[in-house]
Structure formats: structure tokens, C-alpha cells
Protein backbone atom coordinates (compact mmCIF):
# COMPACT_ATOMS: atom_id res chain seq x y z
CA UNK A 1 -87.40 -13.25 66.69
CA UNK A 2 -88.97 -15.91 64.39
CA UNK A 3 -85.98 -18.61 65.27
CA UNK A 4 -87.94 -20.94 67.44
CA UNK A 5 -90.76 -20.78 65.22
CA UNK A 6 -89.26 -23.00 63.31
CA UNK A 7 -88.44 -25.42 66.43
CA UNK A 8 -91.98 -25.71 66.98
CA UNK A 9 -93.53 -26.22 63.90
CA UNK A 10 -90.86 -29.10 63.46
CA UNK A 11 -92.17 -30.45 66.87
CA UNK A 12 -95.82 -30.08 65.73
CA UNK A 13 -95.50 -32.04 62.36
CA UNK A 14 -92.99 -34.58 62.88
CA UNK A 15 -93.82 -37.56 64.86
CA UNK A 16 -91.53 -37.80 68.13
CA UNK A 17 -88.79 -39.68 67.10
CA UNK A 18 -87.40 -37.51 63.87
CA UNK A 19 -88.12 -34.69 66.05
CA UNK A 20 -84.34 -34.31 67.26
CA UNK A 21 -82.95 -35.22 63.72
CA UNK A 22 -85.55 -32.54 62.12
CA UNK A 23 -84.67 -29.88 64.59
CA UNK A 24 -80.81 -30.61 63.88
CA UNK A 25 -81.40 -30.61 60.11
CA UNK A 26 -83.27 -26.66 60.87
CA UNK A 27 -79.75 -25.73 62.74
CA UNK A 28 -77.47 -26.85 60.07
CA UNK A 29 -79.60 -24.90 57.47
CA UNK A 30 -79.72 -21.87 59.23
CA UNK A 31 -76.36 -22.07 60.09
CA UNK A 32 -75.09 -22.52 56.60
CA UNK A 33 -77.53 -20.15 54.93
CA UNK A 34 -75.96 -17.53 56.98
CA UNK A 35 -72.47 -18.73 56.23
CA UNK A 36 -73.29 -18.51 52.50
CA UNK A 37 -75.40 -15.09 52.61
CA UNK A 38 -72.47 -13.35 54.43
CA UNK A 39 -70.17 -14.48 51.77
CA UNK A 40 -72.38 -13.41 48.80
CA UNK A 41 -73.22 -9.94 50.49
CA UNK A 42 -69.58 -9.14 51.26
CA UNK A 43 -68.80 -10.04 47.63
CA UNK A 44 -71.87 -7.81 46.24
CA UNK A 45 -70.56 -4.75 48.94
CA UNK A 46 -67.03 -5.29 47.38
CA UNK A 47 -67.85 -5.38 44.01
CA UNK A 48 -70.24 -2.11 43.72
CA UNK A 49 -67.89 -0.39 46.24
CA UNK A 50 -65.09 -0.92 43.63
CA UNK A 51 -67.21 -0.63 40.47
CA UNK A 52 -68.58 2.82 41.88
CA UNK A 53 -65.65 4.24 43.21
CA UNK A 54 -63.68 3.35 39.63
CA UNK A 55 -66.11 5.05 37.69
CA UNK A 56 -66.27 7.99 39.52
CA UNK A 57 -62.98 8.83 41.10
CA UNK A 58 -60.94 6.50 38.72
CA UNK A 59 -57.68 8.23 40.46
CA UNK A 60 -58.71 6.90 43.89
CA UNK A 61 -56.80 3.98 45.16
CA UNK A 62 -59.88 1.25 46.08
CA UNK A 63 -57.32 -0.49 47.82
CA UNK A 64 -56.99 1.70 50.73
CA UNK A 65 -60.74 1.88 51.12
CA UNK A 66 -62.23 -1.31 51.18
CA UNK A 67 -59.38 -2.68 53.20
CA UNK A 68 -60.10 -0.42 56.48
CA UNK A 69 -63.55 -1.46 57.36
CA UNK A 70 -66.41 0.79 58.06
CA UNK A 71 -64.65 2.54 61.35
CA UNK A 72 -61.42 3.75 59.34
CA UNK A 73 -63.19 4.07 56.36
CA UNK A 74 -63.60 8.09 57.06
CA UNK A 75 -60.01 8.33 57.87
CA UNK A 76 -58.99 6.57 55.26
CA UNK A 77 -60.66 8.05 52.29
CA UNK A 78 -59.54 11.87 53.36
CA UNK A 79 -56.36 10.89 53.48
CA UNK A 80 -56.38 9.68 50.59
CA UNK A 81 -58.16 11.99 49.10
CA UNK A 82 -56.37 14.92 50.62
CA UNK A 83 -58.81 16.28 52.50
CA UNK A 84 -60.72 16.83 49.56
CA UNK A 85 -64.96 16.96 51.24
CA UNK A 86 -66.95 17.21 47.64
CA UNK A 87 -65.43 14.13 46.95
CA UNK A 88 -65.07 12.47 50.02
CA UNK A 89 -69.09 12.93 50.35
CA UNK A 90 -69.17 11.12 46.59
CA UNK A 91 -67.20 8.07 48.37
CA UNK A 92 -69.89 7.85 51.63
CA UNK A 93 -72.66 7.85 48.75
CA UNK A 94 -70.96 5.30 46.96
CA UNK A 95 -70.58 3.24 49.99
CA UNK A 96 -73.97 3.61 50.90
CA UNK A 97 -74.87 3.06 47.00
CA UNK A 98 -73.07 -0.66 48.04
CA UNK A 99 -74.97 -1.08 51.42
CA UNK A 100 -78.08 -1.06 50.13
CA UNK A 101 -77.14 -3.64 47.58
CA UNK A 102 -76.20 -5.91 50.27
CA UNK A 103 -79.29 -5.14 51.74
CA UNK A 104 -81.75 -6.16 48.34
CA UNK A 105 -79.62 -9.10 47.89
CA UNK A 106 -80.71 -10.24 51.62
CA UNK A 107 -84.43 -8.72 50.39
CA UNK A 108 -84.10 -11.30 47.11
CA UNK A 109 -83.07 -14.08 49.38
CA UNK A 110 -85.82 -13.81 51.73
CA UNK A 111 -88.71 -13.12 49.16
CA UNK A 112 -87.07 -16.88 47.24
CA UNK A 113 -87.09 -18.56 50.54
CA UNK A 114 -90.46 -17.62 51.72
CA UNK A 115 -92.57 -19.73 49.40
CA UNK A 116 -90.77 -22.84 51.15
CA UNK A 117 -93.01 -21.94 54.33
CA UNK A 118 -96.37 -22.76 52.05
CA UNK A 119 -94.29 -26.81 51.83
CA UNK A 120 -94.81 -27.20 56.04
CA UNK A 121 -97.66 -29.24 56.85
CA UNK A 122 -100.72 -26.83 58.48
CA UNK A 123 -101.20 -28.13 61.95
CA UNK A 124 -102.70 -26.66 65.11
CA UNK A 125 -99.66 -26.41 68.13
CA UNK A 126 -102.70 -26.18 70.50
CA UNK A 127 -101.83 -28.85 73.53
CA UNK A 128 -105.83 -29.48 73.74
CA UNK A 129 -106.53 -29.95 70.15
CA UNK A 130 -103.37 -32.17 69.95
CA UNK A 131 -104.83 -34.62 73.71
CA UNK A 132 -107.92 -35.09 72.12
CA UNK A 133 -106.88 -35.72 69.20
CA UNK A 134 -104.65 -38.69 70.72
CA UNK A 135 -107.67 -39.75 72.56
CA UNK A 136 -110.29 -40.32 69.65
CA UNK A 137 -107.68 -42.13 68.04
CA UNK A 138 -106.78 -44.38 71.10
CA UNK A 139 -110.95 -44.85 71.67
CA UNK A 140 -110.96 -45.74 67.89
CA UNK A 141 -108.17 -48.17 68.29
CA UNK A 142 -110.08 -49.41 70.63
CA UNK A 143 -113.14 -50.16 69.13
CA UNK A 144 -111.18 -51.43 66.56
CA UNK A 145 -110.39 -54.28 68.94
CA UNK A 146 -113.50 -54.92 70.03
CA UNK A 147 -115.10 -55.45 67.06
């Protein structure tokens, strides 16, 4: 939703000819922030999945549930729990328990990141503003000259 925002207040504050090499700078950094949050979230969901399930069902084999994925996972936890529902319902709220954790760590992430948007200069992307702008400053130039 707020992708292209970016792209245009790059375009707005950078003159024309860094615009290309600020808009490909905005790519890369998106594109390895979400290479690095995936691989921090998956390592906090793994982590409080395991840390959970040990301390409550220390007899449960972890292995067999966070190796099937959240499709299997169902299937996989009855059988190895033996069909046993009071605790299979203790695993779902233990894997929710993890999903939200994932989800504050993305929460954490944003709330650092968004005092970076107070760094961008403050400029109008009005196409009016922006043509008269360019004209007082070419009639200036130009009575520059004449003087």
C-alpha cells in the first residue's frame, strides 16, 4: 500500500539525476529488510515454539512439529500425541503463543524504523507548486544577468 510512497518522495527531494540511483538504493533496502525480518521472525517462531512446547509437554517430540509447517501441523501433533485433544489444544495455544511473537517482533521493527521518516526532507509533490517554483528561480536567474 505505502510502497510507492517511497518512490515519490525520492523523486520529490532528489534532484533528477540521483533520482534512479536513490530509487535503486529504496529497492535494495526493502528488499533486504525483508530478507533479514523473515529470518529473525522464523528464528523467534522457532525458538518460543520449542521453548513452550518443552516446558509444557516435555515428552513431546518438537521435532515432528516444527518440521511440518502450519498445514500438517494438526496432523502431526495428534499423532503424535495420540489423539490426545486437552493437549493437542495446549500445542495450537503454544503455537499461537509463537505467532504473535513473530508478530511484536515485526511491531518492534516498525515502531524503530519509523522515526527514519522524520530524516526525509518536507517537500510539497504538488506539480504547480513545483513549475512555479522553477519559474521564480529561472526569472531570478535572470535578473541576475541583467544586473
Amino acid at each position: 500500500m505505502s510502497l510507492e510512497q517511497c518512490n515519490i518522495a525520492i523523486q520529490t527531494v532528489l534532484p533528477d539525476d540521483k533520482v534512479s540511483a536513490g530509487i535503486g538504493l529504496a529497492v535494495f533496502t526493502r528488499s533486504l529488510g525483508g530478507a533479514i525480518a523473515v529470518s529473525i521472525c522464523q528464528n523467534v517462531f522457532e525458538q518460543k515454539l520449542r521453548k513452550n512446547i518443552q516446558g509444557m509437554l516435555p515428552n513431546l517430540d518438537v521435532s515432528v512439529i516444527s518440521g511440518s509447517g502450519a498445514t500438517n501441523f494438526i496432523d502431526n501433533v495428534q499423532a503424535a500425541l495420540g489423539g490426545n485433544e486437552a493437549e493437542l489444544q495446549q500445542v495450537i495455544d503454544l503455537y499461537n503463543n509463537a505467532v504473535v511473537q513473530v508478530f511484536l517482533v515485526a511491531l518492534i521493527l516498525a515502531a524503530i524504523s519509523f522515526p527514519a521518516a522524520f530524516l526525509v526532507e518536507w517537500k510539497s509533490v504538488k506539480k504547480e507548486k513545483r513549475e512555479k517554483k522553477t519559474s521564480e528561480i529561472s526569472e531570478e536567474a535572470g535578473r541576475d544577468e541583467s544586473s
